[in-house]
C-alpha atoms as a PDB file:
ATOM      1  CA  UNK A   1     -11.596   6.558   6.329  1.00  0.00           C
ATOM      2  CA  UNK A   2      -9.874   3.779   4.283  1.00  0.00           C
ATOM      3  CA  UNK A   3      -6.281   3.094   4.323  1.00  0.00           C
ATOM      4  CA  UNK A   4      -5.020   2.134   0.723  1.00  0.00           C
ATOM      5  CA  UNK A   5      -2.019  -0.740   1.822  1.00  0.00           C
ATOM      6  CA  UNK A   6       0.556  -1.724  -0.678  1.00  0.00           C
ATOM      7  CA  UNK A   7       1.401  -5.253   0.228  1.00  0.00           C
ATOM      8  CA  UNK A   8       4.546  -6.226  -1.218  1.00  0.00           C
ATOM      9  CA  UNK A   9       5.420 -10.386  -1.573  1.00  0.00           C
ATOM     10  CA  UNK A  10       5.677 -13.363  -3.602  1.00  0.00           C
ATOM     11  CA  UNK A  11       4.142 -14.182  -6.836  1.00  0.00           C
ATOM     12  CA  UNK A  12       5.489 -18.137  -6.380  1.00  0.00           C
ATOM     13  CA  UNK A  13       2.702 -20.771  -5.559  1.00  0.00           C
ATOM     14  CA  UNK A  14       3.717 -21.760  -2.012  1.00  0.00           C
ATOM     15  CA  UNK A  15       1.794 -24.214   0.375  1.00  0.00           C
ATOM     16  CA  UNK A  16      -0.773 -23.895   2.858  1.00  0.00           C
ATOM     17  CA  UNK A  17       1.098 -21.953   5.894  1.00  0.00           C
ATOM     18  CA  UNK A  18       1.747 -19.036   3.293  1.00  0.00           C
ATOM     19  CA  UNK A  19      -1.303 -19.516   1.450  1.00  0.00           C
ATOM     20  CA  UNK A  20      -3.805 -19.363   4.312  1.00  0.00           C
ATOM     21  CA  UNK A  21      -2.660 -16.244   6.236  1.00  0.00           C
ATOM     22  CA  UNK A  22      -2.355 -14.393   2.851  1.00  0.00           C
ATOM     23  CA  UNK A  23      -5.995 -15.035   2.374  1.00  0.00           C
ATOM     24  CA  UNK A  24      -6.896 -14.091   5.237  1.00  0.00           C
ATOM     25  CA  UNK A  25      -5.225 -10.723   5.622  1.00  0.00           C
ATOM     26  CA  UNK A  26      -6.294  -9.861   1.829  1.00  0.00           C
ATOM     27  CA  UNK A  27      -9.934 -10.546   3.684  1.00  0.00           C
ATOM     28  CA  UNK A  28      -9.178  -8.203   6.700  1.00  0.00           C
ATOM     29  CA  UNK A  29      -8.345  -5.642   4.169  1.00  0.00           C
ATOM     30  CA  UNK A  30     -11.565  -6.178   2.288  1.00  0.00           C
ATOM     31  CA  UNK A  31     -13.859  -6.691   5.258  1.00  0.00           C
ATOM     32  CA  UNK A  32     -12.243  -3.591   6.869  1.00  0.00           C
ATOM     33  CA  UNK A  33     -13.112  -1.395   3.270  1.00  0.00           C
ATOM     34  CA  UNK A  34      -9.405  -0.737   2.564  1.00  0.00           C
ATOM     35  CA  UNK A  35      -7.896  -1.079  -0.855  1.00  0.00           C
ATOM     36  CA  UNK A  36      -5.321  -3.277  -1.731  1.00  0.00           C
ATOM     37  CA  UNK A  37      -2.181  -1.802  -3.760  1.00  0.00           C
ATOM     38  CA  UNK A  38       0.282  -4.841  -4.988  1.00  0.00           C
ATOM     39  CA  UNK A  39       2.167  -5.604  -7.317  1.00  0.00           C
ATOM     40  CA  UNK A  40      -0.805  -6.735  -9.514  1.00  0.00           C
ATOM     41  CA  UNK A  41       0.354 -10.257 -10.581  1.00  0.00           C
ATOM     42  CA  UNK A  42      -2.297 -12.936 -11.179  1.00  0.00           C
ATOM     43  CA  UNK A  43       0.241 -15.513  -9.832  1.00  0.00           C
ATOM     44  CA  UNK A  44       1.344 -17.085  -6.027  1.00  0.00           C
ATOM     45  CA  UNK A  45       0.198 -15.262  -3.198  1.00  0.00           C
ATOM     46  CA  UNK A  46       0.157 -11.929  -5.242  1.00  0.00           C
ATOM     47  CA  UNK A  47      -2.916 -13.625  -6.310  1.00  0.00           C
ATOM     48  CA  UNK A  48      -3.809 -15.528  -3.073  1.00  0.00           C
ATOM     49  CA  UNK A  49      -4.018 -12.119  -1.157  1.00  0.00           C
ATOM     50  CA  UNK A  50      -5.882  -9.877  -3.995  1.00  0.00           C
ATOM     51  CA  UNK A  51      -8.604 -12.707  -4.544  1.00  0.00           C
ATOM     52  CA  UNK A  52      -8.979 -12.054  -0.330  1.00  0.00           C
ATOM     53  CA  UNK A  53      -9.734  -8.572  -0.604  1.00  0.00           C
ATOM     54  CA  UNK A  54     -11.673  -8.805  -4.018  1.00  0.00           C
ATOM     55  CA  UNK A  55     -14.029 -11.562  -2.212  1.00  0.00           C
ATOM     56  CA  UNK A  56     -14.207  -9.552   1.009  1.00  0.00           C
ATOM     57  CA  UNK A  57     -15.540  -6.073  -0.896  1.00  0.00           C
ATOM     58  CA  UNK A  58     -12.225  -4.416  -1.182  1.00  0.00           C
ATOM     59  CA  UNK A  59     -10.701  -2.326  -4.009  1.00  0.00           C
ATOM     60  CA  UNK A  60      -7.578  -3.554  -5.945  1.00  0.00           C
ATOM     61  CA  UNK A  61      -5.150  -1.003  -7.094  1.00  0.00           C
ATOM     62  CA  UNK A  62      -2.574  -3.012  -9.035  1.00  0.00           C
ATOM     63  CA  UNK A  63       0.722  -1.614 -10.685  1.00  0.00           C
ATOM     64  CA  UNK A  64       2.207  -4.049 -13.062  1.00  0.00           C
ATOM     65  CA  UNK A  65       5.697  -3.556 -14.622  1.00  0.00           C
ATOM     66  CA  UNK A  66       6.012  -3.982 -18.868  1.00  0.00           C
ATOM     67  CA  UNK A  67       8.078  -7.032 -18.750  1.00  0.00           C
ATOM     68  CA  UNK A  68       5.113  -8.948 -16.542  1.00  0.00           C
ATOM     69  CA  UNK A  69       1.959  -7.294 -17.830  1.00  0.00           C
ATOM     70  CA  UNK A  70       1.533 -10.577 -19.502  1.00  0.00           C
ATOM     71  CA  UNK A  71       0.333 -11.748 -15.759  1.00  0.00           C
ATOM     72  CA  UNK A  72      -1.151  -8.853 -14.786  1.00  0.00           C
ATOM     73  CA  UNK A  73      -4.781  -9.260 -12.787  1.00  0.00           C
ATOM     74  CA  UNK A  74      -7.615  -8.464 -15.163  1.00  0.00           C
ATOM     75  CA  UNK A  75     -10.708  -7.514 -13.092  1.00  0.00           C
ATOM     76  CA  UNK A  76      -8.360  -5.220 -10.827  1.00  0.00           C
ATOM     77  CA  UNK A  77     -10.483  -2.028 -10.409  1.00  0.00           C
ATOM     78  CA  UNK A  78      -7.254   0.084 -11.424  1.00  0.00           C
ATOM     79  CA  UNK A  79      -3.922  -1.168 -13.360  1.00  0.00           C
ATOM     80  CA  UNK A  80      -1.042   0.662 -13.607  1.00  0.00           C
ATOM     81  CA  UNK A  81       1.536  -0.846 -15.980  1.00  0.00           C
ATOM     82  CA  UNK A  82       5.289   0.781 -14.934  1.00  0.00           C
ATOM     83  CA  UNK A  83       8.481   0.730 -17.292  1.00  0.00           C
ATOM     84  CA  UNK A  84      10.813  -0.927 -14.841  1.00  0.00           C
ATOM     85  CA  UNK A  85      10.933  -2.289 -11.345  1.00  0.00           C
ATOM     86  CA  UNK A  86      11.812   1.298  -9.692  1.00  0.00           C
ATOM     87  CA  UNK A  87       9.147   3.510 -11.359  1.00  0.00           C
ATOM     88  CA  UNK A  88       7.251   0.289 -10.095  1.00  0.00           C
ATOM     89  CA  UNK A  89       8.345   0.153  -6.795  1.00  0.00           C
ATOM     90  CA  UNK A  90       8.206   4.306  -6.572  1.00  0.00           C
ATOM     91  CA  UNK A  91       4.739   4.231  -7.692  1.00  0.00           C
ATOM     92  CA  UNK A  92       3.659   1.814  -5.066  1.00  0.00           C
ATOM     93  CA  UNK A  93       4.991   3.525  -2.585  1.00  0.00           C
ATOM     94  CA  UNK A  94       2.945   7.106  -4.037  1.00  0.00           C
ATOM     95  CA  UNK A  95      -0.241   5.432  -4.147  1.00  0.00           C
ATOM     96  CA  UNK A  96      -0.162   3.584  -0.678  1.00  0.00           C
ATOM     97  CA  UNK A  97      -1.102   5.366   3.053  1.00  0.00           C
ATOM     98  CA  UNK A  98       0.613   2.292   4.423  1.00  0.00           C
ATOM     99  CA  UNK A  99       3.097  -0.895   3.546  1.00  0.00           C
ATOM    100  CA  UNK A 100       2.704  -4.525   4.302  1.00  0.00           C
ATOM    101  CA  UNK A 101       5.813  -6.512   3.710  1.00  0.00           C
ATOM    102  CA  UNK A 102       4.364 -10.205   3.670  1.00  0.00           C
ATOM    103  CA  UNK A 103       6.444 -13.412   3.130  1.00  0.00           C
ATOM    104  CA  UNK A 104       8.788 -13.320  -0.184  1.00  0.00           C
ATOM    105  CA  UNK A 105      12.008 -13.522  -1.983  1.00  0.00           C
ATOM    106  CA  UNK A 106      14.818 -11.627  -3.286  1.00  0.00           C
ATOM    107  CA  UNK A 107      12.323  -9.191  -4.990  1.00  0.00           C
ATOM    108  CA  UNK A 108      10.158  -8.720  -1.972  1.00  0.00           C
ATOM    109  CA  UNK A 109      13.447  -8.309   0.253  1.00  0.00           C
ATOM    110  CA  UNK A 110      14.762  -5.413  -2.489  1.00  0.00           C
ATOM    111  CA  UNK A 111      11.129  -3.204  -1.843  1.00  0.00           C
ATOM    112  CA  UNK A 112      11.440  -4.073   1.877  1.00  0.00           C
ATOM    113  CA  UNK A 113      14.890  -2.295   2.188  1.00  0.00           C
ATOM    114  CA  UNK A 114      14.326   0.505  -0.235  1.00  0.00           C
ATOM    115  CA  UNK A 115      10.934   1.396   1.720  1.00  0.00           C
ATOM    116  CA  UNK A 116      12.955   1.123   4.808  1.00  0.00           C
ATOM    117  CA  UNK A 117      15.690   3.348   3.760  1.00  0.00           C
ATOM    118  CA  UNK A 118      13.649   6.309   2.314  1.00  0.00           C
ATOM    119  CA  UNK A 119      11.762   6.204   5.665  1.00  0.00           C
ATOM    120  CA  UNK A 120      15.118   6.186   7.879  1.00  0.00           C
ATOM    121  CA  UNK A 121      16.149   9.425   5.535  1.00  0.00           C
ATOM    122  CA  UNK A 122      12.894  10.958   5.932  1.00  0.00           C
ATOM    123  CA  UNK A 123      11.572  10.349   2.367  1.00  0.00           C
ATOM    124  CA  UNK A 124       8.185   8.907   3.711  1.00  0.00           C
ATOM    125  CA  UNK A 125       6.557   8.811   6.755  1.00  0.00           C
ATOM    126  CA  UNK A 126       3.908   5.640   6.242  1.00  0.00           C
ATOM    127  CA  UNK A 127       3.668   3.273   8.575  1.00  0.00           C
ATOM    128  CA  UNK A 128       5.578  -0.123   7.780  1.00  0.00           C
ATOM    129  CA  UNK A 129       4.927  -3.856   9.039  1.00  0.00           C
ATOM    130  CA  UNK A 130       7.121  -6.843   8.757  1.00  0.00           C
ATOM    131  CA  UNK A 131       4.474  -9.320   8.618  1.00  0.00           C
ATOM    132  CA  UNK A 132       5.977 -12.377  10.210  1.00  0.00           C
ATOM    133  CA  UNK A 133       3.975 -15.269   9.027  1.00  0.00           C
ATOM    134  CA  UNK A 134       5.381 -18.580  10.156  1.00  0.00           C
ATOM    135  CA  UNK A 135       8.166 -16.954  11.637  1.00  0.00           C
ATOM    136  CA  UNK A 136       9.863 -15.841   8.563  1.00  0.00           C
ATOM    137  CA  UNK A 137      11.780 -12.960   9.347  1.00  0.00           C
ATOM    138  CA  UNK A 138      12.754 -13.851  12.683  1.00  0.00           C
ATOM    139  CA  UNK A 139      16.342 -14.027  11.224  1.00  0.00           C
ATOM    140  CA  UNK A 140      15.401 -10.670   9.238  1.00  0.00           C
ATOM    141  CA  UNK A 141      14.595  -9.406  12.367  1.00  0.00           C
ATOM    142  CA  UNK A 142      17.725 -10.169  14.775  1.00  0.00           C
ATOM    143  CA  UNK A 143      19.695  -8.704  11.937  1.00  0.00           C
ATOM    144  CA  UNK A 144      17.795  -5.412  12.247  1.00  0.00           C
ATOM    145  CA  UNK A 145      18.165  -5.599  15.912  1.00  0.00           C
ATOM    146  CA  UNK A 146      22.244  -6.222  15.653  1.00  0.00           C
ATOM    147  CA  UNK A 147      22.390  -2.826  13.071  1.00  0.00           C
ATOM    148  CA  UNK A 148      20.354  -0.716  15.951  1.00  0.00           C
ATOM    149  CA  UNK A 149      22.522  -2.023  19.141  1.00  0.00           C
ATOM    150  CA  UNK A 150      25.751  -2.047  17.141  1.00  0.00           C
ATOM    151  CA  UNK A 151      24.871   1.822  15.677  1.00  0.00           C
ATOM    152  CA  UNK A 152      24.106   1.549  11.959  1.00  0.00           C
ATOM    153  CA  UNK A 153      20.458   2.933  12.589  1.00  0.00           C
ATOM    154  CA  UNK A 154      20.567   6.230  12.623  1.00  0.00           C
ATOM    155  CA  UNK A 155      16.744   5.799  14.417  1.00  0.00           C
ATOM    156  CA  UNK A 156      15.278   3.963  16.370  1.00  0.00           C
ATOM    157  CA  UNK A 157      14.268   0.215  14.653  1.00  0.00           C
ATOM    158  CA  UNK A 158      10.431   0.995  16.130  1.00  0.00           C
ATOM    159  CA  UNK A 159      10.718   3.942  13.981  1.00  0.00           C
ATOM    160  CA  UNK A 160      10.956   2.213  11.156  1.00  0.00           C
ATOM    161  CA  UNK A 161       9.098  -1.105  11.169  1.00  0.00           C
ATOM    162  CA  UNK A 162       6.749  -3.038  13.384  1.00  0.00           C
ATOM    163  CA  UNK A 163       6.741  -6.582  13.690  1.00  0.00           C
ATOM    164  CA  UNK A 164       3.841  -8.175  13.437  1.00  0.00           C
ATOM    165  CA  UNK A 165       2.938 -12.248  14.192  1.00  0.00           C
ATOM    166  CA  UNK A 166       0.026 -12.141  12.383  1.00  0.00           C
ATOM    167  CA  UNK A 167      -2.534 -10.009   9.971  1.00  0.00           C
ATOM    168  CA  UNK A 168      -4.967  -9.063  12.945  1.00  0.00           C
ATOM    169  CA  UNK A 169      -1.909  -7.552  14.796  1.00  0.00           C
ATOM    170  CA  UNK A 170      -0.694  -6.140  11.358  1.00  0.00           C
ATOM    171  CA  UNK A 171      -3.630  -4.253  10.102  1.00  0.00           C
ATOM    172  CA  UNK A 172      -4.339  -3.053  13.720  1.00  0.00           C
ATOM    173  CA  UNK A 173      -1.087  -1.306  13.664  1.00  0.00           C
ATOM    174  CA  UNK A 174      -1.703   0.486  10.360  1.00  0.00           C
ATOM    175  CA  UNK A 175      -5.259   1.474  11.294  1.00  0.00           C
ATOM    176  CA  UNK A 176      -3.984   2.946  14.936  1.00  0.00           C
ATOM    177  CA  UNK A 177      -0.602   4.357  13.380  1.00  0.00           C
ATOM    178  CA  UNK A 178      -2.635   6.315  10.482  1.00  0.00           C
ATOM    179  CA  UNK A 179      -5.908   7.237  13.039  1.00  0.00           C
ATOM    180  CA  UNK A 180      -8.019   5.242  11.033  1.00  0.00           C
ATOM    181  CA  UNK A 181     -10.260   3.235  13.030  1.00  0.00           C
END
């Protein structure tokens, strides 16, 4: 069975230690038959990781937002363009089995928390990986830690997110965590 993965990161043009491990998890998406679902922007690494999966056989499920369509990816097998950044972010979330939050800014940080904070309250149940390239959210991450010891988690942080160094580790997770294999 295929997993379809919502990625969520940047759509800036970054340099090679973003670049490259984009790449090559869009290709471990691809190569293991799984669909992409991103944001759908032609731009950064939203493009860096879609061209992975495109070029490894995978299937691209994009969902746009009106204000950006402008930059939207043409040759996506499926294009959804939303009214505003929550319909956006809520329809991600609908047509994923799993979530991939990759390197990013504010934007990526906003879909991180939200995703986090239906699954603490139950909303969702899909599996959700901090994907920790270059050691990114290592600050992201001791903050998490401080809100579990010091009691503003409700559940346990493994409940909610796994941490994962690199893409290998990443899609592993999702695969086991979903029985996909």
């Amino acid at each position: 069975m295929a997993l379809n993965i919502c990625v969520f990161l940047s759509a800036a043009d970054l340099d090679e230690r973003y670049t490259r491990p984009a790449r090559e998890f869009g290709e471990l998406i691809g190569k293991g038959g799984h669909t992409l679902v991103w944001g759908g922007s032609e731009a950064g690494l939203m493009k860096v990781v879609a061209d992975g999966v495109q070029e490894a056989g995978g299937r691209l499920v994009g969902v746009s937002v009106e204000f950006l369509h402008s930059v939207a990816r043409e040759n996506a097998d499926e294009m959804l363009i939303a009214k505003d950044l929550a319909e956006r972010k809520a329809l991600l979330l609908a047509k994923s089995d799993a979530l991939v939050v990759m390197v990013g800014g504010t934007g990526t940080l906003d879909e991180a928390t939200e995703i986090l904070e239906l699954k603490k309250h139950g909303l969702h149940d899909k599996p959700v990986v901090l994907l920790n390239t270059a050691g990114f959210y290592d600050g992201l991450k001791l903050q998490f830690q401080r809100m579990e010891a010091e009691g503003f988690l409700p559940v346990p942080l493994t409940d909610l997110v796994f941490f994962a160094e690199d893409g290998v580790a990443a899609l592993a997770y999702l695969e086991e965590s979903t029985g996909v294999q």
